[in-house]
C-alpha atoms as a PDB file:
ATOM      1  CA  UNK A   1      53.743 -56.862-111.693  1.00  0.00           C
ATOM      2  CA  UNK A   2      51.177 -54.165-110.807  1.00  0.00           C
ATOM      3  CA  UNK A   3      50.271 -51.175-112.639  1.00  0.00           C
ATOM      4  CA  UNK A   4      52.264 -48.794-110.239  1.00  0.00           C
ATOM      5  CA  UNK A   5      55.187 -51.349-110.775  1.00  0.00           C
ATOM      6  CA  UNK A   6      55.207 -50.663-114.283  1.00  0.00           C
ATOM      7  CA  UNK A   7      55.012 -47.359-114.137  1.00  0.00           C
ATOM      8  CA  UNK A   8      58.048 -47.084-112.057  1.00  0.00           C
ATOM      9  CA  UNK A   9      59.985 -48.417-114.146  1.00  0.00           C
ATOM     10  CA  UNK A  10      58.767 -46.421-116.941  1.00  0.00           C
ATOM     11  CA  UNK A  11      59.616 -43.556-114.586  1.00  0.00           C
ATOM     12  CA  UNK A  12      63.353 -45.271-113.886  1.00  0.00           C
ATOM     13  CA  UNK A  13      63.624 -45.632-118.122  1.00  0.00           C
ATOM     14  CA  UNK A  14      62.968 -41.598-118.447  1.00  0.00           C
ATOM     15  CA  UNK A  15      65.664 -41.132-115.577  1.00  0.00           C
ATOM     16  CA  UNK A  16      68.128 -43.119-117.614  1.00  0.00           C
ATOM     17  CA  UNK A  17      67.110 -42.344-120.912  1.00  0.00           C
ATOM     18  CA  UNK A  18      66.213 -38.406-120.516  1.00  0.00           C
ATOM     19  CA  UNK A  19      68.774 -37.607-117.866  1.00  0.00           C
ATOM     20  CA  UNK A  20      71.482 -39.954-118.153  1.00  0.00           C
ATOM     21  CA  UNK A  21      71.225 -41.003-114.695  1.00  0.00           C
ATOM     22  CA  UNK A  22      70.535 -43.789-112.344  1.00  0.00           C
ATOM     23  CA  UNK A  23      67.256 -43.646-109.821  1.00  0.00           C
ATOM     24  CA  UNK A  24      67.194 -44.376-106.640  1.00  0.00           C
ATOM     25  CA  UNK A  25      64.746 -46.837-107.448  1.00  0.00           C
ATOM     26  CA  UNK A  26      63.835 -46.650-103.196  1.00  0.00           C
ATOM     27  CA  UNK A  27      63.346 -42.811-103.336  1.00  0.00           C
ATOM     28  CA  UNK A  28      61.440 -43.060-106.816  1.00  0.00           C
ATOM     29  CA  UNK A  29      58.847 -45.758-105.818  1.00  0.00           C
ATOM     30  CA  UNK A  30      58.183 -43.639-102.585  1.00  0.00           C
ATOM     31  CA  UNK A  31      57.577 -40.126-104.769  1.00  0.00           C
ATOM     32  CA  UNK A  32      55.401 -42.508-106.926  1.00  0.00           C
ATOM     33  CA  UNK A  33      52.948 -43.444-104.069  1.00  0.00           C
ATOM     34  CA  UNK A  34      52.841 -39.572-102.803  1.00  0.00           C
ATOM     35  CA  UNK A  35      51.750 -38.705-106.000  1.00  0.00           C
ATOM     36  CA  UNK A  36      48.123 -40.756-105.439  1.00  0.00           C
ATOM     37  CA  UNK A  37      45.776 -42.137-108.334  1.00  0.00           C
ATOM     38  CA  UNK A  38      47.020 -39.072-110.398  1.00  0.00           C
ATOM     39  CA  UNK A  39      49.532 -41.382-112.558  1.00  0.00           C
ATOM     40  CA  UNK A  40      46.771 -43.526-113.548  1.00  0.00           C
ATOM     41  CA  UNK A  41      45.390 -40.407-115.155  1.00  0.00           C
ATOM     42  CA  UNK A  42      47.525 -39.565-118.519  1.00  0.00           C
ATOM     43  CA  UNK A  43      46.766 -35.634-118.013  1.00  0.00           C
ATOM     44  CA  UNK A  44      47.414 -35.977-114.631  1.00  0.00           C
ATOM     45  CA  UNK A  45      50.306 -38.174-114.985  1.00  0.00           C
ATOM     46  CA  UNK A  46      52.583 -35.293-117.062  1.00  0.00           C
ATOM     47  CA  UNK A  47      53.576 -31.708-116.192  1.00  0.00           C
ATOM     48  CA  UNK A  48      52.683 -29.214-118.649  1.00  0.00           C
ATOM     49  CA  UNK A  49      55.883 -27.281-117.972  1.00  0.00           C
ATOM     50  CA  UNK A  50      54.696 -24.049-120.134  1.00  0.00           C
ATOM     51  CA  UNK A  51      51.480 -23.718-117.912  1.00  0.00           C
ATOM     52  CA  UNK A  52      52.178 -21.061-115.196  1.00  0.00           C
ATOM     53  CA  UNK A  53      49.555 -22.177-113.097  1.00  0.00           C
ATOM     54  CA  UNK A  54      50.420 -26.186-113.005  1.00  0.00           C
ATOM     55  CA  UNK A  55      54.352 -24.616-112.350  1.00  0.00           C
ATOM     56  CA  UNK A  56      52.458 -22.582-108.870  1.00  0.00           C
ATOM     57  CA  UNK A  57      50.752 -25.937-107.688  1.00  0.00           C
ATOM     58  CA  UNK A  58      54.250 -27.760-107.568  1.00  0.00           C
ATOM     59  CA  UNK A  59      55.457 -24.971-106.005  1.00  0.00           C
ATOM     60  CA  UNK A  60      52.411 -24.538-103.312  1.00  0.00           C
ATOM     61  CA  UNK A  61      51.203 -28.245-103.109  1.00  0.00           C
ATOM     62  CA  UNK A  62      54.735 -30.500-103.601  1.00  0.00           C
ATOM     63  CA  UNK A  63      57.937 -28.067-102.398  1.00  0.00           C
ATOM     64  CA  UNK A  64      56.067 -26.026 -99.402  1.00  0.00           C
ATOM     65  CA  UNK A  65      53.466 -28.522 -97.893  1.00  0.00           C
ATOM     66  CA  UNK A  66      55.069 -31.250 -99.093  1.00  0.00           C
ATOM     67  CA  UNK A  67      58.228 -30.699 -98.713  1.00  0.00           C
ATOM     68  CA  UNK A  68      57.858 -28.043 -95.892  1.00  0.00           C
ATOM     69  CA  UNK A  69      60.423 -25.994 -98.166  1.00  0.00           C
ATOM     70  CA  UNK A  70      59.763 -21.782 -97.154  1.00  0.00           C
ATOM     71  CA  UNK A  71      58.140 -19.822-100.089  1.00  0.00           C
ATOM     72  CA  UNK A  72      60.592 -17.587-101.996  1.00  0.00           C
ATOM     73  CA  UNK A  73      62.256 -17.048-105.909  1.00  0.00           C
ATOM     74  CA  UNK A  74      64.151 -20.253-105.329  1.00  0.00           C
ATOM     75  CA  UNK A  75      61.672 -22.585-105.321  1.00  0.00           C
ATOM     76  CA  UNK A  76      60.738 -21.427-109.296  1.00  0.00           C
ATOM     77  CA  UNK A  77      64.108 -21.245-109.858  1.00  0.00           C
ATOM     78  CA  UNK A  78      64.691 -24.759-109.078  1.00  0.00           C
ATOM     79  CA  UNK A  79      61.010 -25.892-110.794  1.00  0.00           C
ATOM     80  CA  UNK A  80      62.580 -24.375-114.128  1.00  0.00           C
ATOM     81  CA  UNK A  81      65.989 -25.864-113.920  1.00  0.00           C
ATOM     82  CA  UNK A  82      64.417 -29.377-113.447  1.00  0.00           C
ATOM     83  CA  UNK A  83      62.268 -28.567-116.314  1.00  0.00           C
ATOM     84  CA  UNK A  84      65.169 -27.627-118.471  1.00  0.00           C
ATOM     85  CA  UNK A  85      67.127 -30.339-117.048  1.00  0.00           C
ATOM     86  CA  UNK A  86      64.303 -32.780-118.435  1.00  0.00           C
ATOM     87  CA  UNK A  87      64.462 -30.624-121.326  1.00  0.00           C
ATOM     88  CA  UNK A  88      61.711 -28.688-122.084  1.00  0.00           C
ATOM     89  CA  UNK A  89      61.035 -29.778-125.631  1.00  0.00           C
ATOM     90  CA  UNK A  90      60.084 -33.243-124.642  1.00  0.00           C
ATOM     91  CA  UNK A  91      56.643 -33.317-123.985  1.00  0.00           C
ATOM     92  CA  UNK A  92      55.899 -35.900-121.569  1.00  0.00           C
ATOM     93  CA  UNK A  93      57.700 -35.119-118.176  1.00  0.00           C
ATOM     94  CA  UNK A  94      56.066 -37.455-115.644  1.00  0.00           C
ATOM     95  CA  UNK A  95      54.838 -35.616-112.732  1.00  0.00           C
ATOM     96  CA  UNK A  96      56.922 -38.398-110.623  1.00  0.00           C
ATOM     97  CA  UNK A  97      59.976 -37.700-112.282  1.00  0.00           C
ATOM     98  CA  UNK A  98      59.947 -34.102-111.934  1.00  0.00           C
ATOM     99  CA  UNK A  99      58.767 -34.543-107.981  1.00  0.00           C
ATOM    100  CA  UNK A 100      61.404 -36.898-107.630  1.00  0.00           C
ATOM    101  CA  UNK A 101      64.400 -34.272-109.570  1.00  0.00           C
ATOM    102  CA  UNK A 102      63.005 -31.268-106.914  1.00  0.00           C
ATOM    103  CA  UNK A 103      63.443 -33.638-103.690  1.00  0.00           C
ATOM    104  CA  UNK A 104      66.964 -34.596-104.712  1.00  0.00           C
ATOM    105  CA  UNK A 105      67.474 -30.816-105.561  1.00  0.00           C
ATOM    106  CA  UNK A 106      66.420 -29.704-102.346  1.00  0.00           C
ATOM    107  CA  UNK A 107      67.899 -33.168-100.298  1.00  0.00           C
ATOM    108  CA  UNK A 108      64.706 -33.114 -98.928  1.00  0.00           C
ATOM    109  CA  UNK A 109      64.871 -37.593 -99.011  1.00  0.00           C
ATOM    110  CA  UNK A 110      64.033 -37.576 -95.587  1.00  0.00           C
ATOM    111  CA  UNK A 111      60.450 -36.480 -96.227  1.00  0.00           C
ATOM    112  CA  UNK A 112      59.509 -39.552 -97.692  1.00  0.00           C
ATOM    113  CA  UNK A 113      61.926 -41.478 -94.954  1.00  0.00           C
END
């Protein structure tokens, strides 16, 4: 297996383990190659969910030019209810995962089609 092969399923063990949920492994592996060489990077590779300035690049970089999603109070809204859904005490929430959470949120699957 490669590195990025491991790392999904590291990123499919935090889905099951974290959220109680199964990944679409499909969807997953495709959010995992958007994100670039930035999960081979262990700063990179995490969310720091109580920086506001990390929260405004997901919302600028991943849900409008990205995800083509329009700018307004619902995209932080759903930012902080993935964040609390991967609970916000646990301290490594995988960029990947969270990506992957906000594209099911908004159905936006067809993006990465």
């Amino acid at each position: 297996m490669s590195k990025r092969d491991d790392l999904i399923g590291k990123y499919a063990g935090d889905i099951r383990d974290k959220l109680g949920a199964e990944p679409d492994m499909d969807l997953l592996r495709k959010v995992t190659i958007g994100c670039g060489p930035s999960i081979y990077n262990a700063d990179a590779e995490t969310v720091a969910s109580s920086d506001q300035a990390e929260l405004d690049r997901i919302r600028k970089n991943y849900l409008m030019k990205k995800l083509g999603l329009s700018d307004g109070p619902e995209l932080m809204d759903a930012i902080n209810a993935v964040i609390d859904k991967y609970g916000r005490s646990n301290r490594s929430k995988y960029r990947p995962v969270v990506y992957y959470l906000l594209c099911q949120h908004f159905n936006k699957q067809s993006v990465y089609g």
